[in-house]
Protein backbone atom coordinates (compact mmCIF):
# COMPACT_ATOMS: atom_id res chain seq x y z
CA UNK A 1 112.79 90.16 104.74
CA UNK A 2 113.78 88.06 107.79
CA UNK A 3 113.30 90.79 110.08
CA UNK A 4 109.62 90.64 108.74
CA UNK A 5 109.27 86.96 109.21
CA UNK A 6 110.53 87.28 112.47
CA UNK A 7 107.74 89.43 113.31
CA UNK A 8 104.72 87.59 111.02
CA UNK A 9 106.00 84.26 113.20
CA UNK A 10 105.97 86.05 116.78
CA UNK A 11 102.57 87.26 115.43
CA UNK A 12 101.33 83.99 114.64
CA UNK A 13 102.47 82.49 118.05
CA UNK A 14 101.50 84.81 120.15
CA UNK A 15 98.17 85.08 121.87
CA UNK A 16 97.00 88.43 121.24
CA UNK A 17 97.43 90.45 117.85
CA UNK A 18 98.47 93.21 119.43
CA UNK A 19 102.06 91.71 120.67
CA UNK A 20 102.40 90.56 116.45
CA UNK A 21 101.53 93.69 115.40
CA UNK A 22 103.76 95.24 117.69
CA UNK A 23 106.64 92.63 116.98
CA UNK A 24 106.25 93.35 113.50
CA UNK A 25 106.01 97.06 113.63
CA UNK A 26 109.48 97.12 115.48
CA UNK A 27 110.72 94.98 113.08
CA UNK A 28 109.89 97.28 110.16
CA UNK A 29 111.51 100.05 112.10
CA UNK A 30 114.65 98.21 112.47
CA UNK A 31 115.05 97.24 108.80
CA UNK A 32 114.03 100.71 107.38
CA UNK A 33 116.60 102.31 109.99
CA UNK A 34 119.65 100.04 108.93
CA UNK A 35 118.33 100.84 105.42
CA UNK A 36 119.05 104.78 106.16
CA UNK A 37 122.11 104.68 107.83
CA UNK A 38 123.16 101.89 105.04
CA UNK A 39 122.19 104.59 102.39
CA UNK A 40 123.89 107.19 104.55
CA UNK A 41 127.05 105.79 104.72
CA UNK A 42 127.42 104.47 101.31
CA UNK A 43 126.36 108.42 100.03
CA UNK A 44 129.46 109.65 102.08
């Protein structure tokens, strides 16, 4: 969730929407790949 508002408030600050969308598309990568390895770890 912070991760996301992170990237909904570099959105709304920026200039163009492409550098929000983009901040906020990284930021959804980052959470959903600490959510796999998370997962993966506590599995083994």
């Amino acid at each position: 969730m912070g991760t996301i508002g992170i990237g909904l408030f570099v959105g709304a600050r920026g200039n163009s929407a492409s550098v929000g969308h983009l901040a906020m598309l990284l930021a959804y990568l980052i959470g959903g790949l600490s959510f796999i390895l998370l997962f993966y770890f506590w599995g083994n």
